[in-house]
Protein backbone atom coordinates (compact mmCIF):
# COMPACT_ATOMS: atom_id res chain seq x y z
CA UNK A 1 0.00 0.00 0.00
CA UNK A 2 2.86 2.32 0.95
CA UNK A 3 5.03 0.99 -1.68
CA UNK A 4 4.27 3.31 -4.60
CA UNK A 5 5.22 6.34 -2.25
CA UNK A 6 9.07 5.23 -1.47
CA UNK A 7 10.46 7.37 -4.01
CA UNK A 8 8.38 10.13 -3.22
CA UNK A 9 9.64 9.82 0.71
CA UNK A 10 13.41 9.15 -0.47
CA UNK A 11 13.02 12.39 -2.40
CA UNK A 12 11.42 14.21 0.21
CA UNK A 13 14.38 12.98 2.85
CA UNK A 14 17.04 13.47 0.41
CA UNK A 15 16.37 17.11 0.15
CA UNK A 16 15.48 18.20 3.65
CA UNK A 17 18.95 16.67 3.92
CA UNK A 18 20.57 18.20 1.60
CA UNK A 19 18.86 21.66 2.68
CA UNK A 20 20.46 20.96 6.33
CA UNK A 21 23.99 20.28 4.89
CA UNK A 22 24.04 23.67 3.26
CA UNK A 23 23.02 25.27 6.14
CA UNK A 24 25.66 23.94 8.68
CA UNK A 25 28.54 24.28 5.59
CA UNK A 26 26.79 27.92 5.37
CA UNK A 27 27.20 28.40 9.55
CA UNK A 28 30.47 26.67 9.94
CA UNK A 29 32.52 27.69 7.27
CA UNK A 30 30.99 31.11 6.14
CA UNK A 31 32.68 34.42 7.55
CA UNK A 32 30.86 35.42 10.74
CA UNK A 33 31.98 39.52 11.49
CA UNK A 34 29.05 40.78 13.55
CA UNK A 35 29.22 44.67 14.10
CA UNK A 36 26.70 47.25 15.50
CA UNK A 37 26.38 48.59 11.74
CA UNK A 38 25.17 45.18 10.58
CA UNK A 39 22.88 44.51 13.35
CA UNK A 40 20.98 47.03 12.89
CA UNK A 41 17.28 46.89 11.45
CA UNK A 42 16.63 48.14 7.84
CA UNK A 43 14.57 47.29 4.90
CA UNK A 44 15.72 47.61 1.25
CA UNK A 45 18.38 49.07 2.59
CA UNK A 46 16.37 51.96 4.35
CA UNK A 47 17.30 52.82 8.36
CA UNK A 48 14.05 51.63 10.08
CA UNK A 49 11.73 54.89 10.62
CA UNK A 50 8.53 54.45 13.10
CA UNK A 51 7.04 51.54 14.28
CA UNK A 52 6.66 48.14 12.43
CA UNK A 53 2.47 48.09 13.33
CA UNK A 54 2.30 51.34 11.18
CA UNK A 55 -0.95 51.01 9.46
CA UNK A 56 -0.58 51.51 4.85
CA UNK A 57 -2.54 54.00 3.00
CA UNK A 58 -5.50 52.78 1.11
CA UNK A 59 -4.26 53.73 -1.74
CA UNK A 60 -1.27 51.00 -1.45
CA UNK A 61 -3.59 48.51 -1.51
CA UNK A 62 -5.88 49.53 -4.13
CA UNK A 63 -3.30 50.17 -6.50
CA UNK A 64 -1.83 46.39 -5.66
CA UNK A 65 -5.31 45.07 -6.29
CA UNK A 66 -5.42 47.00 -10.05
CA UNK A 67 -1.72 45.90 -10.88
CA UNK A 68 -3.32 42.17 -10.44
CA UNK A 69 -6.43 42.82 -12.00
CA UNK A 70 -4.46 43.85 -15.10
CA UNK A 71 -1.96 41.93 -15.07
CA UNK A 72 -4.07 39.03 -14.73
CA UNK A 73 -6.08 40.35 -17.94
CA UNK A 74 -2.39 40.30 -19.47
CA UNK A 75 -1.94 36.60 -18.83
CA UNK A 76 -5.23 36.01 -20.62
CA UNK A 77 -4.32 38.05 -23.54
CA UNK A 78 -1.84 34.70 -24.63
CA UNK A 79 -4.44 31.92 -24.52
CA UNK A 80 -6.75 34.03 -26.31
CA UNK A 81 -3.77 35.14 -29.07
CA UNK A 82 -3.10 31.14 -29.57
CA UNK A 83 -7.02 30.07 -30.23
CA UNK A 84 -6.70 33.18 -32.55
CA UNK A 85 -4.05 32.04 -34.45
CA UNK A 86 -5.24 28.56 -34.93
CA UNK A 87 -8.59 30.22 -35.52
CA UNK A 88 -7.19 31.73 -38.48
CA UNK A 89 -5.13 28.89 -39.93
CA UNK A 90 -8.33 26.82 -40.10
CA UNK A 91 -7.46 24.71 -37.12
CA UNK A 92 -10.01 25.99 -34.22
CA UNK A 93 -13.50 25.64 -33.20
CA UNK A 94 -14.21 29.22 -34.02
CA UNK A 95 -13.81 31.55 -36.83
CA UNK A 96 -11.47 34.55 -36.90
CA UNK A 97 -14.37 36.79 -36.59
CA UNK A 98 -15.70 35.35 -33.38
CA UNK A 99 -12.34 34.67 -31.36
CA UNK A 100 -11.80 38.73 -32.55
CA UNK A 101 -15.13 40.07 -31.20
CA UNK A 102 -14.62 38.17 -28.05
CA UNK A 103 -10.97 40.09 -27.54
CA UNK A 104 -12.69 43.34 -28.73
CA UNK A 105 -15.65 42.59 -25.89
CA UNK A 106 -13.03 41.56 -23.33
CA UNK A 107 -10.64 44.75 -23.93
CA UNK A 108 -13.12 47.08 -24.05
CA UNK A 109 -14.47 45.81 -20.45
CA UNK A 110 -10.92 45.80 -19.29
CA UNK A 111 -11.19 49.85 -20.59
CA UNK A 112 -14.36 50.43 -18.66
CA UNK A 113 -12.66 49.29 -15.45
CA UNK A 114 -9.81 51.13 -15.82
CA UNK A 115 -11.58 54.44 -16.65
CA UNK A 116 -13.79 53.92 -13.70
CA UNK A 117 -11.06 53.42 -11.81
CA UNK A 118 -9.16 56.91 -13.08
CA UNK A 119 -12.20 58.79 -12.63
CA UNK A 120 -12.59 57.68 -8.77
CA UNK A 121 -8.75 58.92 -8.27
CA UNK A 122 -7.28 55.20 -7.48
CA UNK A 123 -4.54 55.63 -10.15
CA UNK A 124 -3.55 59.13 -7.69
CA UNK A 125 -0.87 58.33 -5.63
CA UNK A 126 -1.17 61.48 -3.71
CA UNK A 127 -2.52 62.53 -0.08
């Protein structure tokens, strides 16, 4: 019963151990020079300024949620571009005309969500 899941577990093993080794080569052999410079706390190499619980503007998260929204409407652009391609070389389900009007349909919604968008001020980064 467990048989068909060996090489699965000897994989599994094989590289939590080899994900130890490297980290005791890493701690024993790798240059250890603390210093009050390197101990201290930054981010992107930014000093640290305020508290970590500091609450994010809005904004910062609206304008995350559009960069997925349209970048997710960029990763359907390809699919779309392939069944248009066989479309037109006579190899798809639908004709050229169709798999068009469906991008044409699909853009211009993309459009009315990004002019909504601009016209409620989410593309402002401003205060």
């Amino acid at each position: 019963m467990i048989e068909p899941y060996i090489p699965l577990l000897i994989t599994l093993g094989m590289a939590a151990a080899l994900a130890a080794v490297i980290l005791l080569l890493a701690a024993f052999l790798g240059p250890s020079r603390p210093s009050a410079v390197k101990s201290e706390v930054f981010e992107s190499g930014n000093p640290s300024s305020g508290p970590a619980r500091e609450p994010f503007n809005v904004k910062f998260y609206l304008v995350a949620i559009l960069f997925l929204v349209f970048d997710i409407e960029a990763v359907f652009i390809y699919p779309w571009a392939v069944v248009f391609r066989d479309a037109t070389l006579g190899k798809g389900a639908l004709s050229p005309v169709v798999a068009a009007i469906e991008m044409f349909v699909f853009i211009g919604f993309v459009v009315v969500a990004l002019v909504y968008a601009w016209r409620k001020g989410a593309l402002e980064w401003g205060s």
